[in-house]
Protein backbone atom coordinates (compact mmCIF):
# COMPACT_ATOMS: atom_id res chain seq x y z
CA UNK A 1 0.00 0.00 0.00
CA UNK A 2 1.64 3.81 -0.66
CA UNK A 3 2.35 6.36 1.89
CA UNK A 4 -0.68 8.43 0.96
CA UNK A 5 -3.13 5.49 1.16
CA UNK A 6 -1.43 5.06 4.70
CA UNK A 7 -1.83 8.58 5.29
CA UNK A 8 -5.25 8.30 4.29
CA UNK A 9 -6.27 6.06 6.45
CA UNK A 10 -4.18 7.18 9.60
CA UNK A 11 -6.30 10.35 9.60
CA UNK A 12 -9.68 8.44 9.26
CA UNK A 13 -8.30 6.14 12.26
CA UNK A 14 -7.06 8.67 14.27
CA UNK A 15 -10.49 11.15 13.51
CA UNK A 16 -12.62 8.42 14.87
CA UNK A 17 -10.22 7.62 17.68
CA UNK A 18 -10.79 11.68 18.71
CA UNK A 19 -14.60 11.67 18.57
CA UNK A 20 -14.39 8.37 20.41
CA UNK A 21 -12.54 9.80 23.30
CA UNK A 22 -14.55 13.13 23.28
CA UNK A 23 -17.34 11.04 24.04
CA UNK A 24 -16.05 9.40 26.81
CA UNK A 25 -14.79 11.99 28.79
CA UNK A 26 -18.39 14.06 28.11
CA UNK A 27 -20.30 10.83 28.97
CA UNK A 28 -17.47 10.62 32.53
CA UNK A 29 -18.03 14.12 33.10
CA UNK A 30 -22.16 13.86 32.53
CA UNK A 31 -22.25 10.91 34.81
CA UNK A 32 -19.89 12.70 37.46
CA UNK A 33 -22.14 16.07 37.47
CA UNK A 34 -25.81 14.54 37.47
CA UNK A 35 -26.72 14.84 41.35
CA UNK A 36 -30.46 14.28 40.08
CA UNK A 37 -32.68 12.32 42.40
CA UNK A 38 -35.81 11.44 41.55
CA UNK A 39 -38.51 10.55 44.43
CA UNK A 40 -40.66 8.60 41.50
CA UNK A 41 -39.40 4.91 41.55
CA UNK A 42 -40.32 5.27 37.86
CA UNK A 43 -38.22 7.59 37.05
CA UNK A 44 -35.13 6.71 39.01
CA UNK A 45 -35.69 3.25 37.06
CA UNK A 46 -35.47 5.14 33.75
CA UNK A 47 -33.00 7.50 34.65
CA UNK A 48 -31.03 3.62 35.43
CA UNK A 49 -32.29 2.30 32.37
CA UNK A 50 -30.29 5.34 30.28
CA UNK A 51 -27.54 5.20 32.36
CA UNK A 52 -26.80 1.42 31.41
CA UNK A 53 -27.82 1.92 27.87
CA UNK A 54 -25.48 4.44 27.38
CA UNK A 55 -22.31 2.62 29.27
CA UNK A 56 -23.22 -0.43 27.00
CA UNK A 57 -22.22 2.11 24.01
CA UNK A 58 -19.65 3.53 26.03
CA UNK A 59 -18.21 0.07 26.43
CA UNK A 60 -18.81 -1.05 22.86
CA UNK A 61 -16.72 2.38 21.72
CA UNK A 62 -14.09 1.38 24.04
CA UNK A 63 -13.63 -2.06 22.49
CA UNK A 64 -13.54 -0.12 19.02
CA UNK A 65 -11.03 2.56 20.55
CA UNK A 66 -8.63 -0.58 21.11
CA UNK A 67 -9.33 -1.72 17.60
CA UNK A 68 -8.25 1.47 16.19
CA UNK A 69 -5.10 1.89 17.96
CA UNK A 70 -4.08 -1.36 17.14
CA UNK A 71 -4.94 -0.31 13.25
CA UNK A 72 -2.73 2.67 14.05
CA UNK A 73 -0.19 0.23 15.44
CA UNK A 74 -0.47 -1.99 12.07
CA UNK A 75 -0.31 1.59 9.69
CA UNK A 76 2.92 1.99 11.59
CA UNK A 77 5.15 -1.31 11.34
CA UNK A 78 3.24 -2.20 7.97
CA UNK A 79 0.96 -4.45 8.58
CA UNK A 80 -1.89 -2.35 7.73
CA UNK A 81 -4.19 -3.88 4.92
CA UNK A 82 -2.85 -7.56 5.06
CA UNK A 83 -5.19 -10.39 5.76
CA UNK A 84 -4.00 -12.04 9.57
CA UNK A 85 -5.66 -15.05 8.39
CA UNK A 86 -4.77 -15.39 4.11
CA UNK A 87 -1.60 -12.77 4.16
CA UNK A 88 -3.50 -11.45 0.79
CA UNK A 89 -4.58 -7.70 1.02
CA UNK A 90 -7.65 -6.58 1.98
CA UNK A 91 -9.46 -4.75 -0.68
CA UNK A 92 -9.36 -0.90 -0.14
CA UNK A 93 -13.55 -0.30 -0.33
CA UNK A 94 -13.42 -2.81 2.61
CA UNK A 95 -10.76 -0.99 4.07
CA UNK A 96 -12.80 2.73 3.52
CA UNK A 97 -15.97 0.76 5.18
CA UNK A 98 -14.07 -0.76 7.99
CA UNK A 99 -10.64 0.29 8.64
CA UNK A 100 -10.03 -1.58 12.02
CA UNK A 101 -10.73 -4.75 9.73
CA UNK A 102 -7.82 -7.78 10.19
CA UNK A 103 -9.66 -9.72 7.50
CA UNK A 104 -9.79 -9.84 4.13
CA UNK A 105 -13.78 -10.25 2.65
CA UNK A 106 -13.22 -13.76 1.59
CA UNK A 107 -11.78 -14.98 5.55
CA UNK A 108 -14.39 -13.05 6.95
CA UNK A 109 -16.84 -15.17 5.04
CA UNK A 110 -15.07 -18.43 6.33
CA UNK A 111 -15.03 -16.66 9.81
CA UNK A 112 -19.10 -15.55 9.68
CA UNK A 113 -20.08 -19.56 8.08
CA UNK A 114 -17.92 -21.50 10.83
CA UNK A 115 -19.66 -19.43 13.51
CA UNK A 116 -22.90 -19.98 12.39
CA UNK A 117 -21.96 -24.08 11.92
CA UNK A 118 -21.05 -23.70 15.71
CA UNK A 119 -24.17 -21.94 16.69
CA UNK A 120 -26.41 -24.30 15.11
């Protein structure tokens, strides 16, 4: 892959990785500064209910904040783009639609086919 494909991608990956931890600091800080208290059981149990909705995001964005740095990492000693699982390179539209990916479309189709065998 050239540099500016590299460089391409390093600013998509490190964009998203910005946003990502914007996020979680406003989501901390929200957290930290709401001293509501609600004498409703109903709404205490809703004002819980959007709590743990939103630290399931939180936590899904923090497993996708790991993937990107390790992206980063791959960009870096020039990995970046190469199948883990074929060594072939991953097709740049997949690339554009999911950077963090390790997997090239065809392996992810193995990968996708043997966990639905083990599912079933």
């Amino acid at each position: 892959m050239d540099q500016e494909t590299l460089a391409y991608f390093k600013e998509i990956l490190e964009q998203r990785l910005r946003e990502l931890i914007e996020e979680a600091e406003k989501t901390v800080t929200g957290m930290a500064d709401e001293g509501e208290t609600f004498p409703d059981p109903t709404d205490r149990a809703s004002l819980e209910s959007d709590r743990n909705f939103m630290l399931r995001i939180r936590d899904r964005e923090r497993k996708l904040i790991t993937k990107i740095r390790e992206a980063l990492q791959r960009i870096e000693d020039g990995s970046f783009g190469i199948c883990e699982a074929c060594g072939d390179d991953i097709g740049i539209e997949r690339l554009k639609a999911r950077p963090v990916t390790t997997l090239c479309i065809e392996c992810k189709r193995r990968q996708e086919a043997m966990e639905k065998i083990r599912e079933a």
